[in-house]
PDB file of N, CA and C in Angstrom:
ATOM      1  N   UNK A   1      17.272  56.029   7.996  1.00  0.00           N
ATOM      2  CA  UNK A   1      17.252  55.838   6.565  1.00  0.00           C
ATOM      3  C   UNK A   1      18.619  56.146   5.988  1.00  0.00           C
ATOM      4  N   UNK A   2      19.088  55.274   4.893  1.00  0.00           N
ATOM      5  CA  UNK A   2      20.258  55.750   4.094  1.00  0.00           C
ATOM      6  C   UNK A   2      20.460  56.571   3.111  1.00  0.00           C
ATOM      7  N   UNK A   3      21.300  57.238   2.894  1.00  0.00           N
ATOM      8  CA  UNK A   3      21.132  58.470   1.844  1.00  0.00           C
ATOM      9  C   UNK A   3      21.833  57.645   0.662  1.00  0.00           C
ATOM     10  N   UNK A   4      21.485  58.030  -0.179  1.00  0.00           N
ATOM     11  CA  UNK A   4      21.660  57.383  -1.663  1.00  0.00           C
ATOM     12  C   UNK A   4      21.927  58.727  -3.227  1.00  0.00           C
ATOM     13  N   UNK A   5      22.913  58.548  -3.810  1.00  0.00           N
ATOM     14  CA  UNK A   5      22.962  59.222  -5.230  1.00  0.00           C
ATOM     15  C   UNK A   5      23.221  58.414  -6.059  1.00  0.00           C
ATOM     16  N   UNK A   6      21.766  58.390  -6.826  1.00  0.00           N
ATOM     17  CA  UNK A   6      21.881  57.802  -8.269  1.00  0.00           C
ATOM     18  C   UNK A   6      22.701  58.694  -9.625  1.00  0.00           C
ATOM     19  N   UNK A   7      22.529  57.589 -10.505  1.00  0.00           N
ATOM     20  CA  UNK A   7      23.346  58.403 -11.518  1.00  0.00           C
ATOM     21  C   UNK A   7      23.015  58.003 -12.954  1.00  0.00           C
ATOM     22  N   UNK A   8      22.222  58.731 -13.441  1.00  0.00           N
ATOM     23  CA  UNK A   8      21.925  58.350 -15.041  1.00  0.00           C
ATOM     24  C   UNK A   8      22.661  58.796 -15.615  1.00  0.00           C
ATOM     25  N   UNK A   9      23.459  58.137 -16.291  1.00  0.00           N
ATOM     26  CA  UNK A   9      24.652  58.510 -17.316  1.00  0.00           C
ATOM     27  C   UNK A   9      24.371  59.218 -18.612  1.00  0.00           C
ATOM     28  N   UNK A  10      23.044  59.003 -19.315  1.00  0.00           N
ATOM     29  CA  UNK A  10      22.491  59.553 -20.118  1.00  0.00           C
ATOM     30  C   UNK A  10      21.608  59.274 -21.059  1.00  0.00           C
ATOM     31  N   UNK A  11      20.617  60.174 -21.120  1.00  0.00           N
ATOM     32  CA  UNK A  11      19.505  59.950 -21.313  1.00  0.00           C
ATOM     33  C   UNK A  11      19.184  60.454 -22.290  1.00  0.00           C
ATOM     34  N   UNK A  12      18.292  60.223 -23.681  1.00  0.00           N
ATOM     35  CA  UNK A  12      18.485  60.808 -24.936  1.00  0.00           C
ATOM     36  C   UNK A  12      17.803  61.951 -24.767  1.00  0.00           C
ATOM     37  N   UNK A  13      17.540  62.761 -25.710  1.00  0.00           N
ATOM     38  CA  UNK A  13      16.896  63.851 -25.349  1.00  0.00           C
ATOM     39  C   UNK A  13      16.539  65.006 -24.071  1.00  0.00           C
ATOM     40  N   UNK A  14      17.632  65.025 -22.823  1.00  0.00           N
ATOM     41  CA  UNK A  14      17.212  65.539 -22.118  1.00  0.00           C
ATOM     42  C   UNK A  14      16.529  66.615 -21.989  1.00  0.00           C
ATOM     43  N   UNK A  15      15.759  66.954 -20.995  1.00  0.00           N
ATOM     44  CA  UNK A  15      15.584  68.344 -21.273  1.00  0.00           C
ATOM     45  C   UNK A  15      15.517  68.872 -19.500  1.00  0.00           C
ATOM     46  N   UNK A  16      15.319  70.513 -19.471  1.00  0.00           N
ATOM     47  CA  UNK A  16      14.496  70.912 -17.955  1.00  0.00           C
ATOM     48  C   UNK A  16      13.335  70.465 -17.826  1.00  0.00           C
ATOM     49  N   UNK A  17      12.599  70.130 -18.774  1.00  0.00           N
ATOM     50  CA  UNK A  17      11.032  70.208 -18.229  1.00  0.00           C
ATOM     51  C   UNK A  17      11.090  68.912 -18.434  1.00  0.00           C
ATOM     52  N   UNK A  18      11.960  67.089 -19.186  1.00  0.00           N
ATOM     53  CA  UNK A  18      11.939  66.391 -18.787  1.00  0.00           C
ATOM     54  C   UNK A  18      11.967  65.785 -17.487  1.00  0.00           C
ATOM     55  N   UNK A  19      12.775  65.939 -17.330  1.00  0.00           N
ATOM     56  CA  UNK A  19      13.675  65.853 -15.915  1.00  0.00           C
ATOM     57  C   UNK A  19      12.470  66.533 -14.703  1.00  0.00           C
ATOM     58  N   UNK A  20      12.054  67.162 -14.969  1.00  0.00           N
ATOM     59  CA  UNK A  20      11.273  68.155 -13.311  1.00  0.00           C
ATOM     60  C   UNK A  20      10.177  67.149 -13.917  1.00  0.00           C
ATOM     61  N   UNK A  21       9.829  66.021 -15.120  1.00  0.00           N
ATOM     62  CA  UNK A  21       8.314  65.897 -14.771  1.00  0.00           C
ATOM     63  C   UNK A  21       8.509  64.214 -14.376  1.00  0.00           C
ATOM     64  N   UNK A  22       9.755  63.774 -14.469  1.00  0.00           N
ATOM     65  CA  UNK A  22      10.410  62.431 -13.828  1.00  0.00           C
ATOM     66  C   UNK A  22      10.247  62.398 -12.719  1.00  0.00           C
ATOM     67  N   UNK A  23      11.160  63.472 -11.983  1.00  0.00           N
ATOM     68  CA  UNK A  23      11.289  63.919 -10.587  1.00  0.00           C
ATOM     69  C   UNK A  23       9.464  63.828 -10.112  1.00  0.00           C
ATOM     70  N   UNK A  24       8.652  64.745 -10.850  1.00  0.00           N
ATOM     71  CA  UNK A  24       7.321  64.560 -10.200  1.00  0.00           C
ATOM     72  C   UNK A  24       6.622  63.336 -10.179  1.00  0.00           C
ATOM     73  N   UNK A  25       7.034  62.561 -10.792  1.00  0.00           N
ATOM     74  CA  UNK A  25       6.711  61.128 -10.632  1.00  0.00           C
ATOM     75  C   UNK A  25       6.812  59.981  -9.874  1.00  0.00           C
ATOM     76  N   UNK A  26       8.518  60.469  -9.537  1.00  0.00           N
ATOM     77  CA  UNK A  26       9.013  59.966  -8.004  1.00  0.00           C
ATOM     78  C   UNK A  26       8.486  60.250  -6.922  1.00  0.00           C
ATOM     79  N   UNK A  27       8.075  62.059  -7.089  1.00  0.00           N
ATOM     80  CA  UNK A  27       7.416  62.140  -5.659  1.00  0.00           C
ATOM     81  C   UNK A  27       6.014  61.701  -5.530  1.00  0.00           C
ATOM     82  N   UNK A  28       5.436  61.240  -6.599  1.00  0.00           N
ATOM     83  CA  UNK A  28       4.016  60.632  -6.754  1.00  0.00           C
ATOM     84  C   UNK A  28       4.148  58.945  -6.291  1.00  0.00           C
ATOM     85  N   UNK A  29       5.250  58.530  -6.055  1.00  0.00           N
ATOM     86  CA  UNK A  29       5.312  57.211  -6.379  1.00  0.00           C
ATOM     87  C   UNK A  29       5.950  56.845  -4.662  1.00  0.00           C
ATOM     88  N   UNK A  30       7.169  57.776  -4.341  1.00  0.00           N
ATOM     89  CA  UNK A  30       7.899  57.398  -3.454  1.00  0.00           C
ATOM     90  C   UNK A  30       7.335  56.667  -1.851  1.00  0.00           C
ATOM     91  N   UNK A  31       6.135  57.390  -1.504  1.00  0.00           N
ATOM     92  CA  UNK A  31       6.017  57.192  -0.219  1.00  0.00           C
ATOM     93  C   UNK A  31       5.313  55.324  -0.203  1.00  0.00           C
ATOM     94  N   UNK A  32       4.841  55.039  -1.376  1.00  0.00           N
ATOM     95  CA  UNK A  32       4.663  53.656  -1.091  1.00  0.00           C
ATOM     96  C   UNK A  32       5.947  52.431  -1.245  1.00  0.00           C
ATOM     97  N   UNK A  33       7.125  53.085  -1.412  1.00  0.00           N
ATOM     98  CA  UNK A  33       8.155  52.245  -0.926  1.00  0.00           C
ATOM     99  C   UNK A  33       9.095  52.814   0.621  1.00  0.00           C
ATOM    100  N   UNK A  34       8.440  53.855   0.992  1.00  0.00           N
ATOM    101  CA  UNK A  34       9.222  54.471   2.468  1.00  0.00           C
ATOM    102  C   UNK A  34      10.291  55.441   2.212  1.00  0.00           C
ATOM    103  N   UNK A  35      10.385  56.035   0.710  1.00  0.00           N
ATOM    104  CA  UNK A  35      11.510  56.856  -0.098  1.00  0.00           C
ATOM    105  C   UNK A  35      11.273  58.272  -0.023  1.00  0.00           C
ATOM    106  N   UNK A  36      12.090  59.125  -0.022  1.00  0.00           N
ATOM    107  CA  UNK A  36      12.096  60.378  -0.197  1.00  0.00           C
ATOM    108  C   UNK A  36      12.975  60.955  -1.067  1.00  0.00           C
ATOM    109  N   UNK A  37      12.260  61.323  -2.413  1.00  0.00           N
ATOM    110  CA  UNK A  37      13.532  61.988  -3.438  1.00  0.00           C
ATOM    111  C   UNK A  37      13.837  63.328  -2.925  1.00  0.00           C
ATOM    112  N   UNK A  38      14.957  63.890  -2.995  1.00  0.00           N
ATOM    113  CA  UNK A  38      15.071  65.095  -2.070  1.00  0.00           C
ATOM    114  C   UNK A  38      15.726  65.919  -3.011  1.00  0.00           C
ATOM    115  N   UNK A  39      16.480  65.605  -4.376  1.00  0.00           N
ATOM    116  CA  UNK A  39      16.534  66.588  -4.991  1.00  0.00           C
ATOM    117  C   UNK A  39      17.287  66.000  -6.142  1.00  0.00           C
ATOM    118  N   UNK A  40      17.975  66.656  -7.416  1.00  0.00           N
ATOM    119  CA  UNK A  40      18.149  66.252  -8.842  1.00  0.00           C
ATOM    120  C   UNK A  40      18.799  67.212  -9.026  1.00  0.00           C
ATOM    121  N   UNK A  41      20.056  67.014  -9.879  1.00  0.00           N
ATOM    122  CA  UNK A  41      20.695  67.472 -10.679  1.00  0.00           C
ATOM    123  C   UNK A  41      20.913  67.124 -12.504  1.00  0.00           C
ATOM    124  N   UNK A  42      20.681  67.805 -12.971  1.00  0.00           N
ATOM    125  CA  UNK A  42      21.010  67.575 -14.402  1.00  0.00           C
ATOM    126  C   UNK A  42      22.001  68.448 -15.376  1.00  0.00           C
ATOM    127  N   UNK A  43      22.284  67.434 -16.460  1.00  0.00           N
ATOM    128  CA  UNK A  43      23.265  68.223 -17.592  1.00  0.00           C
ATOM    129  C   UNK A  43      22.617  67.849 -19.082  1.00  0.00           C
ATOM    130  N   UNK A  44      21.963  68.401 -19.625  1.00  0.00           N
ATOM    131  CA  UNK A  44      20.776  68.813 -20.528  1.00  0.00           C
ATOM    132  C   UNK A  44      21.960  68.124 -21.746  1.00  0.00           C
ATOM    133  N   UNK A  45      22.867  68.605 -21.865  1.00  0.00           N
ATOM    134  CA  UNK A  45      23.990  68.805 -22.957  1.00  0.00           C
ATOM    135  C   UNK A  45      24.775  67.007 -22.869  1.00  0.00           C
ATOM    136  N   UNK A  46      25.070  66.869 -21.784  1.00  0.00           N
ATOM    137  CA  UNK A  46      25.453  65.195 -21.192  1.00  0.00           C
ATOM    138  C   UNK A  46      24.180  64.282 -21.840  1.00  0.00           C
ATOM    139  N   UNK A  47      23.451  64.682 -21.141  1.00  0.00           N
ATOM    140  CA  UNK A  47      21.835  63.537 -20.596  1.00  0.00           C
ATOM    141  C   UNK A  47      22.187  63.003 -19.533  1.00  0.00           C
ATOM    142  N   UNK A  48      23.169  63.628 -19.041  1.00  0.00           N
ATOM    143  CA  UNK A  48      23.367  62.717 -17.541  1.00  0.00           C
ATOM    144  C   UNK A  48      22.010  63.668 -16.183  1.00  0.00           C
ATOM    145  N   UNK A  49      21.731  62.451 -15.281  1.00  0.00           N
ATOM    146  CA  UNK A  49      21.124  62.806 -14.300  1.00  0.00           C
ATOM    147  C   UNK A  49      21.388  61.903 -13.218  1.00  0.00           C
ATOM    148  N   UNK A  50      21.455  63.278 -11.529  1.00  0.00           N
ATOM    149  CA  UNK A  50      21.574  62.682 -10.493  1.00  0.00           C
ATOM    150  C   UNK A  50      20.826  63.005  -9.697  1.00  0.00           C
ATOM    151  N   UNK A  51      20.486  61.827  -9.182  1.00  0.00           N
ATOM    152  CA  UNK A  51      19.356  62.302  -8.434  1.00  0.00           C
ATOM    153  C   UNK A  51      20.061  62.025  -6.339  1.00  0.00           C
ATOM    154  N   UNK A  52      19.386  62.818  -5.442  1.00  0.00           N
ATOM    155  CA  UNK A  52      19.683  62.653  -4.308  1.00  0.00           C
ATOM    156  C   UNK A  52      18.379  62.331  -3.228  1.00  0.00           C
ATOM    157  N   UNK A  53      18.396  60.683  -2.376  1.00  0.00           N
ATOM    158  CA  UNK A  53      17.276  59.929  -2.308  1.00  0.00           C
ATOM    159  C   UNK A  53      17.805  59.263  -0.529  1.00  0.00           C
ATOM    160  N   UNK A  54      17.028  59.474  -0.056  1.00  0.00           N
ATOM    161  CA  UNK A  54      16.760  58.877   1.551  1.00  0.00           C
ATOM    162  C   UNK A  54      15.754  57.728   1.139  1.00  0.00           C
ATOM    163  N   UNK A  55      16.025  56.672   1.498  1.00  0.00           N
ATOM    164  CA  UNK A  55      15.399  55.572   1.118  1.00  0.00           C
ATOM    165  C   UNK A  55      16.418  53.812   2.124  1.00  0.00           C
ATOM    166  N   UNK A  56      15.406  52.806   2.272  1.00  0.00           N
ATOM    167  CA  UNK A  56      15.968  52.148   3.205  1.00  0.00           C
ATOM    168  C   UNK A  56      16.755  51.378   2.815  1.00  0.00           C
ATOM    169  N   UNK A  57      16.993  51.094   1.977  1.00  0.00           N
ATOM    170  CA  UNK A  57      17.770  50.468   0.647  1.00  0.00           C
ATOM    171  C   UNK A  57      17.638  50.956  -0.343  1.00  0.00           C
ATOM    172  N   UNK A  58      19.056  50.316  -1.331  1.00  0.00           N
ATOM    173  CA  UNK A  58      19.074  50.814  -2.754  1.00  0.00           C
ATOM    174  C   UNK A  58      17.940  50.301  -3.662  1.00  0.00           C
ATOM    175  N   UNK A  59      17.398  48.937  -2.982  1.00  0.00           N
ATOM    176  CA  UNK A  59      16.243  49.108  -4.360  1.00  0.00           C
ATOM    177  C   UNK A  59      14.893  49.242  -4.545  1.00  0.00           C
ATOM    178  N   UNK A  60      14.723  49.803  -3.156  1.00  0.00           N
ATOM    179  CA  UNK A  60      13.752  50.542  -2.692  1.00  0.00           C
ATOM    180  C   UNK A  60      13.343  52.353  -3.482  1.00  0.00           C
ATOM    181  N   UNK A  61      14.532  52.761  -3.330  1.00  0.00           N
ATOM    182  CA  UNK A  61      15.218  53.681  -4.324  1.00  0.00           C
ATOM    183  C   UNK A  61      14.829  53.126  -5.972  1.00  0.00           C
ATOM    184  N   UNK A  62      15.139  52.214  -6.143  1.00  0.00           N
ATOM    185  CA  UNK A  62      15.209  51.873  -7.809  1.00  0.00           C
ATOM    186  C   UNK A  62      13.793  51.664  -7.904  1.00  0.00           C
ATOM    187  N   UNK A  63      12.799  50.696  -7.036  1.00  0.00           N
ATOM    188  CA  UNK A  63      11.578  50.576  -7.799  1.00  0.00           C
ATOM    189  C   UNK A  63      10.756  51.901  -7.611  1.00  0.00           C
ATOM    190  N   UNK A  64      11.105  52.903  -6.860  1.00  0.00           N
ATOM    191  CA  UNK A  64      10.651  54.317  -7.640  1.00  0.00           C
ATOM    192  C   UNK A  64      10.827  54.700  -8.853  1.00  0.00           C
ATOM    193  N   UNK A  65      11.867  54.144  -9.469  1.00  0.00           N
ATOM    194  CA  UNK A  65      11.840  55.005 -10.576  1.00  0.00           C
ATOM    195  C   UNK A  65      11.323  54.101 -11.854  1.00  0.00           C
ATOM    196  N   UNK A  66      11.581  52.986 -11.551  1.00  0.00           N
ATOM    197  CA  UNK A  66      10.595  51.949 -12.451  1.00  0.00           C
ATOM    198  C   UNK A  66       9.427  51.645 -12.267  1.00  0.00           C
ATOM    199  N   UNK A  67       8.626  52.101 -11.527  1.00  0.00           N
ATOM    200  CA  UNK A  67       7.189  52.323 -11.193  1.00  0.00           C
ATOM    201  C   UNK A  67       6.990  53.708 -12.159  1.00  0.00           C
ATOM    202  N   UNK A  68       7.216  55.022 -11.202  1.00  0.00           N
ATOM    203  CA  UNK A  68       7.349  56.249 -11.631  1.00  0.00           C
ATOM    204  C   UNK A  68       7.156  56.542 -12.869  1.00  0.00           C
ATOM    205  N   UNK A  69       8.511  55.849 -13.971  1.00  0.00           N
ATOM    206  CA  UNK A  69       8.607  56.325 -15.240  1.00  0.00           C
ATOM    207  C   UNK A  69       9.547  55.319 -16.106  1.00  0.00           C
ATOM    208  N   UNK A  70      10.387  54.427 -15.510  1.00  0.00           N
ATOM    209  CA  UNK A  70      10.904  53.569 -15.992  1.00  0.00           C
ATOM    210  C   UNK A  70      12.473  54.192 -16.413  1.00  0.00           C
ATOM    211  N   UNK A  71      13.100  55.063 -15.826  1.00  0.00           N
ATOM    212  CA  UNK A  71      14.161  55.351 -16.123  1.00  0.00           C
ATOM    213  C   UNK A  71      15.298  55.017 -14.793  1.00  0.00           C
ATOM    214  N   UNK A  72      15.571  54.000 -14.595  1.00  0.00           N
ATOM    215  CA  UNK A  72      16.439  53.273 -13.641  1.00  0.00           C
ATOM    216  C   UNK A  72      17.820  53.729 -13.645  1.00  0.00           C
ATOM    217  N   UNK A  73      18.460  54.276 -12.798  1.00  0.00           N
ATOM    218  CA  UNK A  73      19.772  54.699 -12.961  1.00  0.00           C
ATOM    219  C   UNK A  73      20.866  53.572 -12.927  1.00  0.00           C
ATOM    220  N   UNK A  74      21.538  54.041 -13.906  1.00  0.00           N
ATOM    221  CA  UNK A  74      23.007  52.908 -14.237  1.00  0.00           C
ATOM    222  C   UNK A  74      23.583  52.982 -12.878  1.00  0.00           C
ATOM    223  N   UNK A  75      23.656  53.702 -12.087  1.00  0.00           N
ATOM    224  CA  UNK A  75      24.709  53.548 -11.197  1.00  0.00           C
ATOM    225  C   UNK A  75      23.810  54.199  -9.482  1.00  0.00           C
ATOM    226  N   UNK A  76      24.320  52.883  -8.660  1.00  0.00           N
ATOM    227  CA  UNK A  76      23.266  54.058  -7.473  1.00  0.00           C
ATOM    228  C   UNK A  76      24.484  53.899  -6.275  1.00  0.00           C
ATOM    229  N   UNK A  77      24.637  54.937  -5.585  1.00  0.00           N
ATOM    230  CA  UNK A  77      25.861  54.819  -4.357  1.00  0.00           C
ATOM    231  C   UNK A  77      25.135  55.533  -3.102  1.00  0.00           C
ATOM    232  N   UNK A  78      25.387  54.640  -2.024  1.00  0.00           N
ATOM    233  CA  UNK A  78      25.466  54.771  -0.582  1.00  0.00           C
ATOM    234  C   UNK A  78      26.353  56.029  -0.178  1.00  0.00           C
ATOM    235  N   UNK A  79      25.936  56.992   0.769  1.00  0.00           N
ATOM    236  CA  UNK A  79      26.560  58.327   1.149  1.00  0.00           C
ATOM    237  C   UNK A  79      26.509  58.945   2.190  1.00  0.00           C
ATOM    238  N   UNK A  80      27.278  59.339   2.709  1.00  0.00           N
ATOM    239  CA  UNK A  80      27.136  60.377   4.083  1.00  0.00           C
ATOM    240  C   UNK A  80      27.188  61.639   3.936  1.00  0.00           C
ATOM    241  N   UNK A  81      26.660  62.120   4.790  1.00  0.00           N
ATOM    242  CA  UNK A  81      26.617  63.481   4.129  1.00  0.00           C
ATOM    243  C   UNK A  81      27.737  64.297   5.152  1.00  0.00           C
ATOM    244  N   UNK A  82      28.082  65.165   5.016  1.00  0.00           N
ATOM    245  CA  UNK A  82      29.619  65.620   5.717  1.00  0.00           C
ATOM    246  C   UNK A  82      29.156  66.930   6.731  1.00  0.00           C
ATOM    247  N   UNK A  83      30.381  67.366   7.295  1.00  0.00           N
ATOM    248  CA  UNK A  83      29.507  68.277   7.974  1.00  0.00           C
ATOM    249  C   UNK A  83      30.362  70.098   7.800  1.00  0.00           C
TER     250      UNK A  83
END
């Protein structure tokens, strides 16, 4: 599987408890495209959010989150992880 970081540039209103109930949506949603969200970062103050996703493609990755909740990230990038 390929590792993937999305990137929502910003989102109105963010919040913590937005964001963790997105994320729970992905993981409600993910395994019927073969995806694993593995973790999220946010900036409450931005509205930016990133999320970090093992998935077999990028838009395999994306229709999680447009199933999920409908918040599709502007930007999604291919990654290795280092050692």
């Amino acid at each position: 599987m390929a590792l993937f970081i999305d990137v929502h540039n910003h989102i109105p209103g963010l919040t913590a408890d937005a964001v963790a109930g997105a994320h729970q949506k992905d993981l409600e949603t993910q395994e019927k495209y073969g995806v694993k969200y593995l973790k999220y970062w946010y900036n409450a103050e931005s509205g930016q959010v990133f999320c970090l996703v093992e998935a077999p493609d990028k838009d395999a990755a994306v229709r999680v989150h447009q199933e999920g909740h409908g918040l599709v990230a502007d930007e999604i990038f291919e990654v290795v992880e280092g050692h």
